[in-house]
Protein backbone atom coordinates (compact mmCIF):
# COMPACT_ATOMS: atom_id res chain seq x y z
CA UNK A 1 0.00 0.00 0.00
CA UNK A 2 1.61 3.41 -0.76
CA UNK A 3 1.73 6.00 1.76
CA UNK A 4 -0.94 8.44 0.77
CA UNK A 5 -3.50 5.81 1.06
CA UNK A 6 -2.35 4.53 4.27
CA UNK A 7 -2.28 7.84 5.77
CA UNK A 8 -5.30 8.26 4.51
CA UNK A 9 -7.02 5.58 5.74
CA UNK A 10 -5.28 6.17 9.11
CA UNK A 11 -6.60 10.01 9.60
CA UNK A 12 -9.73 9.35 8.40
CA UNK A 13 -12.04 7.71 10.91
CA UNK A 14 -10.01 10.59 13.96
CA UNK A 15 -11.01 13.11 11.29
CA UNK A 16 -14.72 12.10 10.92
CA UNK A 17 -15.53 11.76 14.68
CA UNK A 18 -13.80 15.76 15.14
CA UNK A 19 -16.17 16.60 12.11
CA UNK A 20 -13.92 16.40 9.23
CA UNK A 21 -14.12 14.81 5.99
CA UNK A 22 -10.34 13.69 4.29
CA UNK A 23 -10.52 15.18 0.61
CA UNK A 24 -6.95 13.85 -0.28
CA UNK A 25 -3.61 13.11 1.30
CA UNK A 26 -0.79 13.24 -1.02
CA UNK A 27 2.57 12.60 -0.61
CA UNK A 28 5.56 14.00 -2.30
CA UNK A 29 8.98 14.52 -3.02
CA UNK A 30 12.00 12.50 -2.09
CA UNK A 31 15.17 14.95 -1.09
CA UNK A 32 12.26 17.05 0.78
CA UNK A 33 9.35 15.32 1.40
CA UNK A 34 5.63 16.85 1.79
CA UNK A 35 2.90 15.07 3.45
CA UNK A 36 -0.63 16.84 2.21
CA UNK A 37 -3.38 16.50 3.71
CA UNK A 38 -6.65 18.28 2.24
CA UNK A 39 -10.07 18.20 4.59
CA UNK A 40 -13.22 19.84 4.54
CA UNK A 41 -15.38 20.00 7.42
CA UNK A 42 -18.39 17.92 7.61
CA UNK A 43 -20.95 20.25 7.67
CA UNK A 44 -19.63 22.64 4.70
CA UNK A 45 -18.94 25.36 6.88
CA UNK A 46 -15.52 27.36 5.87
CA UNK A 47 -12.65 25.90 6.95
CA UNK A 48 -10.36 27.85 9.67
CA UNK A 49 -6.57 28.38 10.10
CA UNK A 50 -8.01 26.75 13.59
CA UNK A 51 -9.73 23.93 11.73
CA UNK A 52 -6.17 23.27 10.40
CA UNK A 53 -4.45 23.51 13.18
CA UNK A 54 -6.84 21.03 14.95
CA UNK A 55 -5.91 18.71 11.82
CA UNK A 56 -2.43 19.02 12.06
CA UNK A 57 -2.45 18.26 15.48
CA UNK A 58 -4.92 15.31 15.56
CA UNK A 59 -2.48 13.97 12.23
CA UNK A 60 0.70 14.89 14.25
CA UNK A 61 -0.42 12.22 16.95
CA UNK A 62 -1.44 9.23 14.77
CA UNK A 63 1.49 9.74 12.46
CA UNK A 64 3.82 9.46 15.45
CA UNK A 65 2.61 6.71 16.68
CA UNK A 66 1.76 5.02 13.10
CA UNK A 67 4.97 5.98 11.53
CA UNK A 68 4.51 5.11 8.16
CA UNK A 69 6.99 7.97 7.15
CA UNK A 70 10.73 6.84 7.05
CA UNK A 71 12.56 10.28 7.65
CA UNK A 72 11.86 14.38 8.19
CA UNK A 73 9.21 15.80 6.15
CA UNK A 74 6.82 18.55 6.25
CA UNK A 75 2.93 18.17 7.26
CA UNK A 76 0.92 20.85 5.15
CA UNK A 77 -2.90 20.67 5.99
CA UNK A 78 -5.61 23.17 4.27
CA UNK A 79 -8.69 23.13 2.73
CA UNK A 80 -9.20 21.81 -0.81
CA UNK A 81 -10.22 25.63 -1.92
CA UNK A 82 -12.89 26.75 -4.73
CA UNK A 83 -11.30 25.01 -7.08
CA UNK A 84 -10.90 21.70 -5.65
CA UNK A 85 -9.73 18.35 -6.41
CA UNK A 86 -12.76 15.88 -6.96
CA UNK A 87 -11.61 12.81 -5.66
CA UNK A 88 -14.63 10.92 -4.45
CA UNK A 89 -17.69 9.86 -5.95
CA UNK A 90 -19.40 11.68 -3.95
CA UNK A 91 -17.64 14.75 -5.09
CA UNK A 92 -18.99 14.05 -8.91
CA UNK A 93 -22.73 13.98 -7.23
CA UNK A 94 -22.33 16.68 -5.17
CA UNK A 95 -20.28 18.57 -7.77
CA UNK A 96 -22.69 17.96 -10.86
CA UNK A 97 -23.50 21.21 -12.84
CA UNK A 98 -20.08 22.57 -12.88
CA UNK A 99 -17.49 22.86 -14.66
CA UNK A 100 -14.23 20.51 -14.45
CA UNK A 101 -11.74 19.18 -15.71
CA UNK A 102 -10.77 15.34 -15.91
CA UNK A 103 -7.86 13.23 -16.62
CA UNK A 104 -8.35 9.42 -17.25
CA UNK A 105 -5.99 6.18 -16.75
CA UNK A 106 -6.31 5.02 -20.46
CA UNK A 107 -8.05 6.95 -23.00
CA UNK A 108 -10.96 7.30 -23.69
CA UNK A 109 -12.43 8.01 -27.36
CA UNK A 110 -8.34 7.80 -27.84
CA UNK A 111 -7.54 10.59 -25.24
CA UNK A 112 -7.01 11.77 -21.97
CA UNK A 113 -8.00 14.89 -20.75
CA UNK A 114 -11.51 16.07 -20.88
CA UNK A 115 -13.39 19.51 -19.65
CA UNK A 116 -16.66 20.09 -19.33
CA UNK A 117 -19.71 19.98 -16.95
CA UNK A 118 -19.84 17.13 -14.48
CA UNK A 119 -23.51 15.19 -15.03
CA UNK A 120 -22.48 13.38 -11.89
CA UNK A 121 -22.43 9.40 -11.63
CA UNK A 122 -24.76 7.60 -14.04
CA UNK A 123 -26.65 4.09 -13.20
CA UNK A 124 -23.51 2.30 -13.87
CA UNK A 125 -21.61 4.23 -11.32
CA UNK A 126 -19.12 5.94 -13.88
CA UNK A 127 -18.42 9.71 -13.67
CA UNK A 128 -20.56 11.52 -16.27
CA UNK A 129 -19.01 14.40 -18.33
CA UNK A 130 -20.86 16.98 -20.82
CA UNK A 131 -18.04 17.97 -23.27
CA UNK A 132 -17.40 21.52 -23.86
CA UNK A 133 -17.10 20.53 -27.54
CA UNK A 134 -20.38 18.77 -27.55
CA UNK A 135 -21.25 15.07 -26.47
CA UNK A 136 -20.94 13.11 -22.86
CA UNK A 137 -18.73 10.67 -22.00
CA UNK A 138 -18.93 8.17 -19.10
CA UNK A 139 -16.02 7.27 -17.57
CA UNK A 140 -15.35 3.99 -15.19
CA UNK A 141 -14.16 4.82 -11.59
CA UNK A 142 -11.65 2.74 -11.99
CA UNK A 143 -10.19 4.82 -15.02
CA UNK A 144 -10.37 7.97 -13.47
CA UNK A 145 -6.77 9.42 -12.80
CA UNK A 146 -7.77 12.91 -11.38
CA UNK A 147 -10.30 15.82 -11.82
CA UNK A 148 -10.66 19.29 -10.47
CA UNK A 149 -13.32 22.18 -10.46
CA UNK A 150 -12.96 24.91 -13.34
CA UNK A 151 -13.33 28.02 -11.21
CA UNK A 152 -16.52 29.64 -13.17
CA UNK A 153 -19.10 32.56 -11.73
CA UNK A 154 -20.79 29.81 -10.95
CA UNK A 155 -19.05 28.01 -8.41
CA UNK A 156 -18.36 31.39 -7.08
CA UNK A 157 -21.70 32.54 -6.51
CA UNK A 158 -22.77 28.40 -5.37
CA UNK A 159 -19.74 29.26 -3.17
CA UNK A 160 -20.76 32.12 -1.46
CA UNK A 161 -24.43 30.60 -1.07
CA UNK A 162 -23.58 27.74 0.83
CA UNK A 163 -21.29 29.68 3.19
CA UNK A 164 -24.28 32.05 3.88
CA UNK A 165 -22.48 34.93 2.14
CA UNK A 166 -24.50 35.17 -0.93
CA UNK A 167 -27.63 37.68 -1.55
C-alpha cells in the first residue's frame, strides 16, 4: 500500500468523529518530502486556520505513533479551496453542474484529458461528463486518474451561497 493511502485511511475515521471529511492526502517529493493533507469540514462550513491547526495536530499524533513515514518531512494541511480536487464519488454527485476538468488512466475516445460539466455518476456508477465541444462521455471509476473544479461565476456565486455569504 503506498503512503498516501495509508495515511489516509489512518486520519480518516479521527477526522470524521472531530467533524472532518479527508478530501486527499498526497505525498511527495523524495530529497524534501511533503505530506498533504486536504479536509473539509463535515458540515460545509468554511474551513479555519483553527480547523487546520486542529488537523495538524490530531495527524501529528497518529502519524507518530503510526509511523509510516521513514525520515523528516513537512505536514501541510488546508482546505481543498474553490477550485478543488474531486476525488470521491461523492464529489462528482455533489459537484454535478459545474465545470471541471478530468484526466483518465487510459483513453478514452483515444484521449485523456476532458473539460466540461460534471452530469455526476450515471446508473452504472461511472463519472458523467458533458463535453465543452459537444457530447458526454462516461467514464469507469476505476479509469479515473484525477479531476478538479474549473473556477466559473458559478461556483463562485454556489460558493458564497452555501457559506451564507451570498444575496
Amino acid at each position: 500500500m503506498d503512503v498516501s493511502r495509508h495515511v489516509a485511511e489512518l486520519i480518516a475515521p479521527s477526522l470524521a468523529d472531530m467533524g472532518y471529511e479527508v478530501v486527499r492526502v498526497q505525498f511527495t517529493g523524495n530529497v524534501k518530502k511533503t505530506l498533504q493533507i486536504m479536509a473539509e469540514r463535515a458540515d460545509r462550513a468554511a474551513m479555519t486556520v483553527d480547523d487546520c491547526a486542529d488537523i495538524s495536530r490530531a495527524v501529528s499524533a497518529l502519524l507518530d505513533v503510526d509511523d509510516p513515514i521513514a525520515g523528516q518531512y513537512l505536514l501541510e494541511v488546508s482546505s481543498p479551496g474553490l477550485d478543488r480536487p474531486l476525488t470521491r464519488k461523492e464529489d462528482f454527485a455533489r459537484f454535478a453542474g459545474f465545470e471541471a476538468k478530468l484526466e483518465t488512466v487510459m483513453p478514452v475516445d483515444g484521449r485523456k484529458r476532458f473539460k466540461g460539466k460534471v452530469l455526476g455518476l450515471n446508473d452504472a456508477g461511472e463519472i458523467a461528463l458533458a463535453l465543452e465541444e459537444g457530447g458526454e462521455i462516461a467514464v469507469p471509476f476505476s479509469n479515473f486518474a484525477r479531476a478538479k473544479l474549473v473556477l466559473t461565476d458559478e461556483l463562485i456565486k454556489a460558493a458564497e451561497k452555501e457559506q451564507g455569504q451570498g444575496s
